[in-house]
Protein backbone atom coordinates (compact mmCIF):
# COMPACT_ATOMS: atom_id res chain seq x y z
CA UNK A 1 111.08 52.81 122.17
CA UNK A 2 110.43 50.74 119.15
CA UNK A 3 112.50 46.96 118.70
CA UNK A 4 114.10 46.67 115.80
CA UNK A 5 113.76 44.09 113.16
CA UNK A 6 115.28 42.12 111.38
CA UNK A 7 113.65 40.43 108.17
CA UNK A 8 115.11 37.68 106.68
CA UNK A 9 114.09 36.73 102.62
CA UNK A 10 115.14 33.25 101.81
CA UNK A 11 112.92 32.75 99.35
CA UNK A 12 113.88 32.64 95.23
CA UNK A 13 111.62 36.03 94.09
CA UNK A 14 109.53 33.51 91.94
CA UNK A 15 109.73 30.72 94.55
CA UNK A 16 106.67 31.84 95.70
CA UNK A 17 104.96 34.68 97.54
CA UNK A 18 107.52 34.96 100.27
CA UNK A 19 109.49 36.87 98.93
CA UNK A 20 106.99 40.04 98.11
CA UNK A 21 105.53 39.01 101.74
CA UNK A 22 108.93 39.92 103.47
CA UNK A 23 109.29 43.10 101.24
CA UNK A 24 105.43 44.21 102.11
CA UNK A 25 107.00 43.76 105.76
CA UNK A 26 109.64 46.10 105.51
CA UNK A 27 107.82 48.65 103.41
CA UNK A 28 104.90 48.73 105.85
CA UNK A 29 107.19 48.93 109.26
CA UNK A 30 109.09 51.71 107.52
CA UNK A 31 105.88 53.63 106.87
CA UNK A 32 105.85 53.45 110.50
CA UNK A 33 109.35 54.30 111.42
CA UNK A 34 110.56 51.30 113.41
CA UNK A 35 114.39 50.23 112.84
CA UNK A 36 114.22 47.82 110.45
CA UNK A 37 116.71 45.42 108.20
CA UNK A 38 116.88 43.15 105.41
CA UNK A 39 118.73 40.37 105.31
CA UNK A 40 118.93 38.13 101.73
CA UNK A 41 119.97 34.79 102.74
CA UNK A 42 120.01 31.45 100.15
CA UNK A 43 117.37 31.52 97.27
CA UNK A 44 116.77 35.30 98.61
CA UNK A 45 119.75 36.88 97.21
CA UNK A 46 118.12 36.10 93.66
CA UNK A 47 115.70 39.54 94.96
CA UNK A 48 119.26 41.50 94.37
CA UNK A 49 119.54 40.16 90.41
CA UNK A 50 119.46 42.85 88.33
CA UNK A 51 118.31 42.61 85.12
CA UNK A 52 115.18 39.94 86.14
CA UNK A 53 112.50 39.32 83.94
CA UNK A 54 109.71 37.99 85.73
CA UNK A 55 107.10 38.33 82.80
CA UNK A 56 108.59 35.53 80.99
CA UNK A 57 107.14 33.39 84.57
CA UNK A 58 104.17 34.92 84.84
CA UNK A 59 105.17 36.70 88.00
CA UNK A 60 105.15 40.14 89.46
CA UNK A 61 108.32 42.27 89.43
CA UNK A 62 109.79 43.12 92.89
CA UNK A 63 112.13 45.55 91.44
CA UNK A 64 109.86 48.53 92.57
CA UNK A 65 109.79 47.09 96.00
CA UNK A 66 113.33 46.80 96.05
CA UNK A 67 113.71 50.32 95.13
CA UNK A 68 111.52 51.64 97.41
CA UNK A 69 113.05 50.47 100.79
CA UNK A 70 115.48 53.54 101.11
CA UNK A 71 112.99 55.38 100.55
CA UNK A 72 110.84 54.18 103.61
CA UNK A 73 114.34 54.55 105.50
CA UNK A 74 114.76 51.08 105.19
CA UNK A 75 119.06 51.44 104.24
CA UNK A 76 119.80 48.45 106.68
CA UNK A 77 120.49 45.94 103.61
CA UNK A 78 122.63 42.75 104.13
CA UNK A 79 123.01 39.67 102.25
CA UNK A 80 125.06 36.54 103.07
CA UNK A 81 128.28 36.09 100.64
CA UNK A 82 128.25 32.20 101.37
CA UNK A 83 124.91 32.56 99.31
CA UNK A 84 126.10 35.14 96.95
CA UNK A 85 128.86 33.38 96.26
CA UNK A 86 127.08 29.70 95.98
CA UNK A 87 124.45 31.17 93.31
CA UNK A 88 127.28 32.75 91.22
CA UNK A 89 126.06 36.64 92.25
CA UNK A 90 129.03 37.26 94.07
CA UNK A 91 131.04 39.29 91.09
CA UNK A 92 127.99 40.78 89.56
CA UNK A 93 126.41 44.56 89.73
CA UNK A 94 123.16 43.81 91.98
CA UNK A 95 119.61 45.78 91.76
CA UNK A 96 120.56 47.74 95.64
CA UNK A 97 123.61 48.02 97.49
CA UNK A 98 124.18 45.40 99.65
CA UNK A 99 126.46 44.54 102.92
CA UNK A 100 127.91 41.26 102.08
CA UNK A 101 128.11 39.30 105.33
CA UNK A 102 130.21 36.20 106.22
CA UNK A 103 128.87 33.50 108.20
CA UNK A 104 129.97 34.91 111.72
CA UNK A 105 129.11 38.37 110.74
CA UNK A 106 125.67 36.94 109.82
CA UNK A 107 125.19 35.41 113.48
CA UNK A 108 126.23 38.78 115.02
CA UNK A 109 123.54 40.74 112.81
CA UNK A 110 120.96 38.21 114.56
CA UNK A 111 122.08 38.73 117.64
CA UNK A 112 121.85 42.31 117.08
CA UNK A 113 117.95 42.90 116.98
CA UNK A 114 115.50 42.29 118.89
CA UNK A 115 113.07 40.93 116.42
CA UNK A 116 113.60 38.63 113.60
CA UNK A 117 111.36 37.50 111.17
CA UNK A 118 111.93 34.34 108.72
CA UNK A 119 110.41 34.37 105.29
């Protein structure tokens, strides 16, 4: 039986290649059917902006990532409100459907895999 995974993006898309690192991740473990989630956690939940325009920084989009994870059964999407709420995303329509998660919620997604990567 496969362990399931839990990525977590912290990482600003334009912060830095994290971010497309943790999305790779979860694209290429979905190709290969293991249980996997995303979890968008400080700087991360910028990923969920809509509306981005990364050319303007000289940076790749990650929109086609992001739109891609259903599709590689990858549905499993979370993001901490704490964080949504600190960076003023809270109220706004986001790029992919996202579980909002308090801070204890958060701990008992953790606790729930058995496999969590940091990014």
């Amino acid at each position: 039986m496969s362990k399931s995974l839990l990525i977590i993006s912290r990482q600003a898309p334009w912060a830095g290649p994290s971010a497309r690192e943790a999305l790779d991740i979860a694209l290429a473990g979905g190709a290969y059917d293991l249980p996997i989630a995303l979890l968008f956690l400080d700087d991360g939940v910028f990923q969920l902006a809509s509306a981005q325009q990364p050319k303007v920084l000289q940076q790749k989009d990650l929109g086609a990532n992001l739109q891609a994870l259903p599709m590689f059964g990858i549905e499993s999407l979370y993001a901490s409100a704490p964080s949504l709420r600190e960076r003023g995303l809270a109220d706004q329509a986001l790029a992919l459907p996202v579980e909002a998660l308090d801070d204890e919620a958060l701990r008992a997604l953790i606790d729930r895999y058995d496999q969590v990567i940091t990014l």
